[in-house]
Protein backbone atom coordinates (compact mmCIF):
# COMPACT_ATOMS: atom_id res chain seq x y z
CA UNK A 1 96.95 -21.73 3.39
CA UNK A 2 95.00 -19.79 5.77
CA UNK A 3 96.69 -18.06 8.58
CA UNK A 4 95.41 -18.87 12.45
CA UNK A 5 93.40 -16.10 13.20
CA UNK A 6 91.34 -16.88 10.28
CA UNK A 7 90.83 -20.23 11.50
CA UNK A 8 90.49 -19.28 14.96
CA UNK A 9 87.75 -16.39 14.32
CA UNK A 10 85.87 -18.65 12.11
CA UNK A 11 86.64 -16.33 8.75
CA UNK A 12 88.67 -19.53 6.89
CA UNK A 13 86.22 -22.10 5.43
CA UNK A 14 88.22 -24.14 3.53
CA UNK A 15 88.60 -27.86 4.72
CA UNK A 16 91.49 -28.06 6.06
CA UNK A 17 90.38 -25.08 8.38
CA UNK A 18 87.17 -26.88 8.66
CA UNK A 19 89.08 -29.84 10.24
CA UNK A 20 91.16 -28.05 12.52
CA UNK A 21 88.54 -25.98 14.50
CA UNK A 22 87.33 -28.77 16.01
CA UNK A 23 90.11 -30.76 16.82
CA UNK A 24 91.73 -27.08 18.78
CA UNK A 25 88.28 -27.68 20.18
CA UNK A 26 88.91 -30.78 21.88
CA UNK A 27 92.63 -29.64 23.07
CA UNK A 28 91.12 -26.67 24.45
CA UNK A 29 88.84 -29.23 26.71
CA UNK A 30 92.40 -30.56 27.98
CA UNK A 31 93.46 -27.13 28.68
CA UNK A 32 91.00 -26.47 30.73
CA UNK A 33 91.06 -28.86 33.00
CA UNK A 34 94.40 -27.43 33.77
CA UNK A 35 93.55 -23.75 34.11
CA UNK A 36 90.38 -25.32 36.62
CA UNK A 37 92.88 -27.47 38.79
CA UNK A 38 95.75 -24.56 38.74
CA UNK A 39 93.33 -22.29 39.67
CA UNK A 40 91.59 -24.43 42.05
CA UNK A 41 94.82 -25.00 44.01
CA UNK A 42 95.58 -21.43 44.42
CA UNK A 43 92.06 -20.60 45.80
CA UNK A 44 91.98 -23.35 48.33
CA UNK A 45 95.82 -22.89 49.64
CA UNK A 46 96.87 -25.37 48.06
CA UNK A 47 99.59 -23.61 46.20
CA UNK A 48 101.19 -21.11 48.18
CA UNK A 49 101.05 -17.22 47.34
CA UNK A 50 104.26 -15.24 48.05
CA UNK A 51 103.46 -11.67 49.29
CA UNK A 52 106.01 -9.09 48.59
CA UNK A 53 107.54 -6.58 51.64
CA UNK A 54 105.66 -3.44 49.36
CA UNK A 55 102.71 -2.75 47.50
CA UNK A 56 102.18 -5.17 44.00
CA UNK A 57 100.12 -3.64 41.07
CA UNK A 58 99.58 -6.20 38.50
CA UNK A 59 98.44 -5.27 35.18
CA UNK A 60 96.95 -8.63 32.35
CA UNK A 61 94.87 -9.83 30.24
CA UNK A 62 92.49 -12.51 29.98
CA UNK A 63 93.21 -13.11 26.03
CA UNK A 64 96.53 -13.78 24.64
CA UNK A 65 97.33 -10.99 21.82
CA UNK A 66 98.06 -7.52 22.45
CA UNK A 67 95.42 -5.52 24.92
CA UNK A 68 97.68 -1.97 25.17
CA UNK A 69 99.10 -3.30 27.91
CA UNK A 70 102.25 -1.74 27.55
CA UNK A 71 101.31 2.27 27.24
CA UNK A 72 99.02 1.35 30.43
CA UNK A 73 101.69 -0.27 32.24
CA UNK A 74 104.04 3.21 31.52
CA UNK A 75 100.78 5.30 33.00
CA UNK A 76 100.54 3.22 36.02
CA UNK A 77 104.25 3.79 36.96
CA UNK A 78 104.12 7.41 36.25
CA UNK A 79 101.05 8.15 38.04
CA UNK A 80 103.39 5.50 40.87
CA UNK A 81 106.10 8.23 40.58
CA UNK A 82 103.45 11.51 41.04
CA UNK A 83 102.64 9.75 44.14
CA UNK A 84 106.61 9.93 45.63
CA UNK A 85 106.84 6.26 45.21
CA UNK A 86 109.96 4.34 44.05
CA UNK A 87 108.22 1.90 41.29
CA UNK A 88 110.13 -0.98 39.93
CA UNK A 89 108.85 -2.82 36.77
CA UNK A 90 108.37 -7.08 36.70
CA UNK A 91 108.14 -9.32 33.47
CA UNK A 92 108.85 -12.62 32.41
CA UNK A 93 110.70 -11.14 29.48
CA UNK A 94 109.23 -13.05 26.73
CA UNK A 95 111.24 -12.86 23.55
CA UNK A 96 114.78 -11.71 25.18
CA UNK A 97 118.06 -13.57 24.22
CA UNK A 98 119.18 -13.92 28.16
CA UNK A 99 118.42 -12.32 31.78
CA UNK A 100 118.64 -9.15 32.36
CA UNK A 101 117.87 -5.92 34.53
CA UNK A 102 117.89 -2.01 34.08
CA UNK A 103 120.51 -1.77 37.07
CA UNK A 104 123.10 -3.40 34.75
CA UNK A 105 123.29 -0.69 32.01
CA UNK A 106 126.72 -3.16 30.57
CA UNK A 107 124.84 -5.98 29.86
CA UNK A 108 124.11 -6.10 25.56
CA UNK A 109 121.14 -4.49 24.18
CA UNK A 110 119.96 -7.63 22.63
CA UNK A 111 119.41 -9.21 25.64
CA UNK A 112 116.49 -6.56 26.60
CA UNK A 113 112.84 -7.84 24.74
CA UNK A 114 110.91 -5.27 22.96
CA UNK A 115 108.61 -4.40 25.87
CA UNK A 116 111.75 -3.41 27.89
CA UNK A 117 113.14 -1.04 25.50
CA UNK A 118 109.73 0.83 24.95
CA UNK A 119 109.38 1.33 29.04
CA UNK A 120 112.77 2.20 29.15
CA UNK A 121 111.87 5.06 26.47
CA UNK A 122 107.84 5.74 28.23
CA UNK A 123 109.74 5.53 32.01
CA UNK A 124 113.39 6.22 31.83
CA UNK A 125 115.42 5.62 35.07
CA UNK A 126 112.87 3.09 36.79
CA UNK A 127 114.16 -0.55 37.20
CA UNK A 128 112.98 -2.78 35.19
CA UNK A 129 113.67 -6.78 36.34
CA UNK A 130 112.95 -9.61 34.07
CA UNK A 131 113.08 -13.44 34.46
CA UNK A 132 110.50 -16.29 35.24
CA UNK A 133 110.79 -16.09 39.22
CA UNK A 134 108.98 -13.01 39.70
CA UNK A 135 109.24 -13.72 43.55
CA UNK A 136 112.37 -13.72 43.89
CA UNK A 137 112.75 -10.62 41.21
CA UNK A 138 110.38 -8.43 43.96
CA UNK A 139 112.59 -8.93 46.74
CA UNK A 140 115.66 -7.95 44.75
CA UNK A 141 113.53 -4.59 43.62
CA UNK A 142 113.04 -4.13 47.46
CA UNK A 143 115.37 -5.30 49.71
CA UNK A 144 118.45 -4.41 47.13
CA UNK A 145 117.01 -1.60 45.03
CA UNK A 146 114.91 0.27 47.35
CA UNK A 147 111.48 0.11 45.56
CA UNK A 148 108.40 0.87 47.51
CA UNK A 149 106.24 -0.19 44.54
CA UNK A 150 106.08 -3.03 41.84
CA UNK A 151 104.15 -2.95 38.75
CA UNK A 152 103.14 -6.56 38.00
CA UNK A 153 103.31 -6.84 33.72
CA UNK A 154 101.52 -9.26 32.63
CA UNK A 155 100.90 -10.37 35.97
CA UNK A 156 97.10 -11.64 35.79
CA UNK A 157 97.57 -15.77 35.15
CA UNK A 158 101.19 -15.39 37.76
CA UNK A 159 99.22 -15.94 41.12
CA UNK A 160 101.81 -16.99 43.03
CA UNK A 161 103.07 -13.40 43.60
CA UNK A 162 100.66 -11.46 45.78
CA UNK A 163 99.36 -8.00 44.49
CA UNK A 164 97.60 -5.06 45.95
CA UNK A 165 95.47 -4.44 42.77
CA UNK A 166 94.61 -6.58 39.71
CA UNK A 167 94.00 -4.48 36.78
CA UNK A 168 92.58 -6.64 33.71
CA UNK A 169 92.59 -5.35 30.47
CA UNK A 170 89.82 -6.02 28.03
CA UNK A 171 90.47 -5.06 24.37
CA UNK A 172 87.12 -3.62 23.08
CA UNK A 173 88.25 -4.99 19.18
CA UNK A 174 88.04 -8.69 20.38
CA UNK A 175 87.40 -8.95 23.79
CA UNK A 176 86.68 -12.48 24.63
CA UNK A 177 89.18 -14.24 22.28
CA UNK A 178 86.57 -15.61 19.59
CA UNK A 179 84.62 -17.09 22.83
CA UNK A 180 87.33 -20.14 23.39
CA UNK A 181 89.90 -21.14 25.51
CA UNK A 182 93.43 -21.67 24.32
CA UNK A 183 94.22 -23.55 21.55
CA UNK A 184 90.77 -22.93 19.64
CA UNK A 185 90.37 -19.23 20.38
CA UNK A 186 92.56 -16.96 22.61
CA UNK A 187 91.65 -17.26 26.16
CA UNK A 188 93.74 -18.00 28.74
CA UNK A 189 91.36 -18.34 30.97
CA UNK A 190 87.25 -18.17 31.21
CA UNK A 191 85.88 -14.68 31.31
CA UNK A 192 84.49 -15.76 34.71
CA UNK A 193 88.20 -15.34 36.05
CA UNK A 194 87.15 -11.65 36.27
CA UNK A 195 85.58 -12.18 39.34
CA UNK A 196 89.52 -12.06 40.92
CA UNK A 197 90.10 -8.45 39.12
CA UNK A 198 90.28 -5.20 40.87
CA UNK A 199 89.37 -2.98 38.30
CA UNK A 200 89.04 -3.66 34.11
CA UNK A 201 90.19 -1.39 31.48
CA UNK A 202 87.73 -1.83 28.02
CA UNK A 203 91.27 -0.46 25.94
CA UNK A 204 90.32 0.70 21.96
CA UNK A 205 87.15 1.84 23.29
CA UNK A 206 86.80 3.98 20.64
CA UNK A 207 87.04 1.61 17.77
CA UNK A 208 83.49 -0.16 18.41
CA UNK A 209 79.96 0.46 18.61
CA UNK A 210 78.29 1.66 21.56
CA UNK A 211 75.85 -1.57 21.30
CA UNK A 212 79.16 -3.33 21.00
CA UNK A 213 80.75 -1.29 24.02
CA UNK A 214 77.24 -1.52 25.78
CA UNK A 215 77.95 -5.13 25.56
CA UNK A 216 81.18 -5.76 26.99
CA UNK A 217 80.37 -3.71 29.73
CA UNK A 218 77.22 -5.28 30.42
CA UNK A 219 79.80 -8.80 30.71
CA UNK A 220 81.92 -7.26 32.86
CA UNK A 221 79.62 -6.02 35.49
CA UNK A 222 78.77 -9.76 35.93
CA UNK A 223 81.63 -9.90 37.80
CA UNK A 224 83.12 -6.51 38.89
CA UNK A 225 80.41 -3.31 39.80
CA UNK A 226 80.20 -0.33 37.60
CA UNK A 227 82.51 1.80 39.16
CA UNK A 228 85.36 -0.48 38.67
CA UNK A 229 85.16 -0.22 34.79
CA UNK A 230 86.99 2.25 32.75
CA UNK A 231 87.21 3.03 28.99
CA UNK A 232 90.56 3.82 27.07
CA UNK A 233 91.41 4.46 23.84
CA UNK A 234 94.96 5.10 22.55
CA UNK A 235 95.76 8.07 20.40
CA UNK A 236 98.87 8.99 18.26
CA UNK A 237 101.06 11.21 20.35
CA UNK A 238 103.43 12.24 17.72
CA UNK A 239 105.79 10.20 15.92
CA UNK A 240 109.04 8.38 17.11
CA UNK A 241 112.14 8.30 15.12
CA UNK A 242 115.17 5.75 15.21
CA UNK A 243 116.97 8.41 17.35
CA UNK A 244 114.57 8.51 19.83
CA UNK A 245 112.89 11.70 19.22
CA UNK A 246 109.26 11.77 19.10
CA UNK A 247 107.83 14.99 16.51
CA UNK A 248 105.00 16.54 16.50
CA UNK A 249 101.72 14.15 14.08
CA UNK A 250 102.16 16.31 10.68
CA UNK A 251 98.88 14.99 8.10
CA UNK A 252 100.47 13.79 4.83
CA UNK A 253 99.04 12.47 1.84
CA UNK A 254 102.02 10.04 0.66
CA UNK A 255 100.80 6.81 1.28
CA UNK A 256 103.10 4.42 3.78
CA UNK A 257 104.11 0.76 4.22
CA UNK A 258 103.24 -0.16 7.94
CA UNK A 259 104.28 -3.50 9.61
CA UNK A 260 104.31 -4.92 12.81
CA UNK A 261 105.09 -8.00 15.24
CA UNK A 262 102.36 -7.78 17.71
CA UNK A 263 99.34 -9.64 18.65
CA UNK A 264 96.98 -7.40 17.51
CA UNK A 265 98.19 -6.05 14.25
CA UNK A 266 94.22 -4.72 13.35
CA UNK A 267 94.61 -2.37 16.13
CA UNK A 268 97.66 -1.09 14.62
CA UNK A 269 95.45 -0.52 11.42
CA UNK A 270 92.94 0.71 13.36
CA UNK A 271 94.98 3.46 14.99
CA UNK A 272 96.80 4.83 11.72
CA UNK A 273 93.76 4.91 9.64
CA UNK A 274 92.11 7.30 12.79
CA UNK A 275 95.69 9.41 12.60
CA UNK A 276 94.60 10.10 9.28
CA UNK A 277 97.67 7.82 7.90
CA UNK A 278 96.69 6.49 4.46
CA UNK A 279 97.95 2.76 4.33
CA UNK A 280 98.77 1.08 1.27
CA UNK A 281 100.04 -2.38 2.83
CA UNK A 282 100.03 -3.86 6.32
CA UNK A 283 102.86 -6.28 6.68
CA UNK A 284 102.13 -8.91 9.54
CA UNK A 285 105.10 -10.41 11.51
CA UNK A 286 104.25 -12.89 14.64
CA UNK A 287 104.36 -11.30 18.29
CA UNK A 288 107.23 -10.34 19.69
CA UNK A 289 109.49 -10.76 16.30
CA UNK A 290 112.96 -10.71 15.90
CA UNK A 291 113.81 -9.32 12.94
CA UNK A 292 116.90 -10.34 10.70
CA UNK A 293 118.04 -9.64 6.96
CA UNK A 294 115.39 -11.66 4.88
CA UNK A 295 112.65 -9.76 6.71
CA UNK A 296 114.30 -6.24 5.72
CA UNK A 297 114.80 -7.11 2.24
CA UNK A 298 110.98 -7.97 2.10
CA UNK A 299 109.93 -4.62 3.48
CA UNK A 300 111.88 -3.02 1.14
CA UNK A 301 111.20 -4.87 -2.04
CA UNK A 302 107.50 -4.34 -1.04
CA UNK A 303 108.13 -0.93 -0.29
CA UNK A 304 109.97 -0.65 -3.94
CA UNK A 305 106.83 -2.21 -5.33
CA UNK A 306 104.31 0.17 -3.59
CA UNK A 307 106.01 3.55 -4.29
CA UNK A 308 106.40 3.98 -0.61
CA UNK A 309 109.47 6.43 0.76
CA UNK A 310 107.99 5.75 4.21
CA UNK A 311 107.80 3.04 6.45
CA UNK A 312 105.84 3.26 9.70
CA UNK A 313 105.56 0.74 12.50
CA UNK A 314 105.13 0.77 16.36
CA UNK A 315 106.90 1.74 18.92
CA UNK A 316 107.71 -2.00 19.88
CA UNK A 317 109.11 -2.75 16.53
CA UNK A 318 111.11 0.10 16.21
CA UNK A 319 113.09 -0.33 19.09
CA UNK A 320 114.21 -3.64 17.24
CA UNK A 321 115.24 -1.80 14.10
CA UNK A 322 117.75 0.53 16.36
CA UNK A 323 121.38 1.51 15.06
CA UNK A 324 122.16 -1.67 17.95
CA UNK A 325 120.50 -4.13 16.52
CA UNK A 326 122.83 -5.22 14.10
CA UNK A 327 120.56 -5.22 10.59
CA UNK A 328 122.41 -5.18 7.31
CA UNK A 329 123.68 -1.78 7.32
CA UNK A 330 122.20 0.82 4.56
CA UNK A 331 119.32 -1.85 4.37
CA UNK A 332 116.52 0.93 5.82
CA UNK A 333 118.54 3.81 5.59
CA UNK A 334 116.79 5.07 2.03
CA UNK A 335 113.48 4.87 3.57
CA UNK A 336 112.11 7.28 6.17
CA UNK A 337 111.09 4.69 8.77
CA UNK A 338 109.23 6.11 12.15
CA UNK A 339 106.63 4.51 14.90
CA UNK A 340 103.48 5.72 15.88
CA UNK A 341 104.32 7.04 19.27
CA UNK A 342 100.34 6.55 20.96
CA UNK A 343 98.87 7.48 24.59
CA UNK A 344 96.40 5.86 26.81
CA UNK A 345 93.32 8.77 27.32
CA UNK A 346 90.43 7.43 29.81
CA UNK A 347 87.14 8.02 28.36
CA UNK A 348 85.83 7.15 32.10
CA UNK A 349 87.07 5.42 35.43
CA UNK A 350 90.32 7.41 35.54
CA UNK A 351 89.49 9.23 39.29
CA UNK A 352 88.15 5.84 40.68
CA UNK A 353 91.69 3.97 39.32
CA UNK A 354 93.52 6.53 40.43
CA UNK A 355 92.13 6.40 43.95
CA UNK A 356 92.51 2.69 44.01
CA UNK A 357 95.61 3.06 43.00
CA UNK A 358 96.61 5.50 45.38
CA UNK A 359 94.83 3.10 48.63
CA UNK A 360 97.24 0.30 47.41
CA UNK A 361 100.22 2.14 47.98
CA UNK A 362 98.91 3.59 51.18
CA UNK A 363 97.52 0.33 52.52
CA UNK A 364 99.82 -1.85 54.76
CA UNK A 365 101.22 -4.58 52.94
CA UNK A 366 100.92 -8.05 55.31
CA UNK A 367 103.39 -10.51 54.76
């Protein structure tokens, strides 16, 4: 059976794929119409926009799958935290077990999603709220916590929270989704919903063409002028073990069994194979995966059949395979299993985002 992004991208031919495509087709018509009328009702008033009492920086995508958005996110508050600002962190915490917020250090480790645990690690000490109400998660990180700063995550298609700056991010490797909407390919929303950003990152720059880079720039400057697009490509930083130490990249010719749970496991690939990492099976779990005790006994039976004493995965699936998370104990242990620790580096448009950074938290916020 083919999997969906082989349908999706077109790469499965067989009939039953065949038949699918165009009935996502016709669903993503529906969908559509109520991105169109959602956003329709926001632009007219129609739908109220809360504004919060400080400065909102929103970071999102237009595509569903993983953009980087996570090491960008960690910059943004950082570069937040050079400027003397007191940054708190909002997401809808998709994948956690139950509410939660960095201010309650009691509460179970479980109930923290992936994303949470690797900002805790990239920003340690800044509050990090998650729910669905967003709004009412802003005024807790100002009026009870004393932030002067909130870093949207995820924030784009959540326009009912105000933000200073809208930072879109555009993965180079498949920028527009496979050119549909929701069901059929992976937008969320039309590339012409660009027009709202403040400023787009082109992330995994370095993994295309320049035609191909030439390209999605060319798009983008539809909507947004030159100086308002920057390029970004992530590179390994070292390597991060279960106990939280991250050691120096070290080349190695033993080959390695690397899995993931994100939405764009191909960027994974791409990023080992430029460490120099020599693969000899990608494992592929579904975003945001919650691993349990059939899943470990398949990396390791495939990591028995391979020859592999090393496992490697990122930083987002590691945090999952902590001492904390309860796994079958002794399941891992005879494996050396370690994450990819990786950094955003601007290629171009890091002074102009930093300056428009620094005017949001500068400019009066009007409520």
């Amino acid at each position: 059976m083919s999997r969906p992004i082989e349908i999706l991208s077109g790469q499965a031919q067989d009939i039953s794929a065949r038949s699918l495509r165009p009935m996502l087709w016709a669903v993503s018509g529906l969908y559509w119409v109520g991105v169109s009328l959602r956003n329709c009702a926001f632009h007219w008033g129609m739908r109220p926009v809360v504004q919060a009492s400080v400065p909102t920086i929103s970071l999102g995508n237009i595509t569903t799958g993983g953009t980087g958005k996570t090491p960008l996110t960690a910059w943004v508050v950082n570069q937040l935290l050079g400027c003397g600002q007191k940054p708190a962190i909002l997401s809808r915490g998709y994948g956690r077990l139950s509410s939660t917020d960095s201010s309650d250090p009691s509460r179970n480790l479980p109930s923290h999603n992936d994303e949470y645990l690797v900002l805790a690690d990239l920003c340690p000490g800044v509050l990090h709220l998650q729910g669905v109400n967003r709004c009412a998660n802003a005024q807790r990180a100002s009026g009870e916590h004393g932030a002067t700063a909130l870093v949207l995550d995820d924030g784009f298609q959540h326009r009912q929270l105000g933000r200073s700056l809208d930072i879109v991010l555009v993965d180079a490797t498949n920028p527009w989704g496979y050119g549909y909407l929701l069901p059929r390919g992976l937008l969320r929303e039309t590339v012409s919903s660009l027009k709202r950003a403040s400023f787009v990152c082109i992330t995994r720059a370095n993994l295309v063409s320049p035609d191909q880079l030439g390209a999605i720039r060319g798009l983008i400057a539809r909507y947004l002028p030159e100086d308002r697009i920057a390029e970004v490509e992530f590179q390994p930083v070292g390597w991060r073990m279960l106990s939280g130490e991250v050691q120096p990249l070290a080349s190695s010719d033993e080959p390695v069994l690397a899995f993931c749970g994100i939405g764009n496991p191909q960027g994974f690939r791409h990023t080992l194979q430029a460490a120099g990492v020599e693969i000899a099976e990608l494992v592929e779990f579904p975003d945001h995966h919650h691993y349990g005790e059939t899943d470990i006994a398949r990396l390791a039976e495939r990591a028995d059949a391979l020859n592999c004493h090393r496992l490697v995965t990122t930083h987002k699936d590691l945090v999952k395979l902590s001492p904390q998370s309860q796994l079958p104990e002794g399941s891992l242990e005879r494996f050396e299993l370690r994450a990819l620790a990786i950094g955003p580096i601007f290629r171009s448009g890091e002074r102009e985002l930093k300056q428009m950074l620094q005017e949001a938290v500068e400019r009066p916020v009007t409520t």
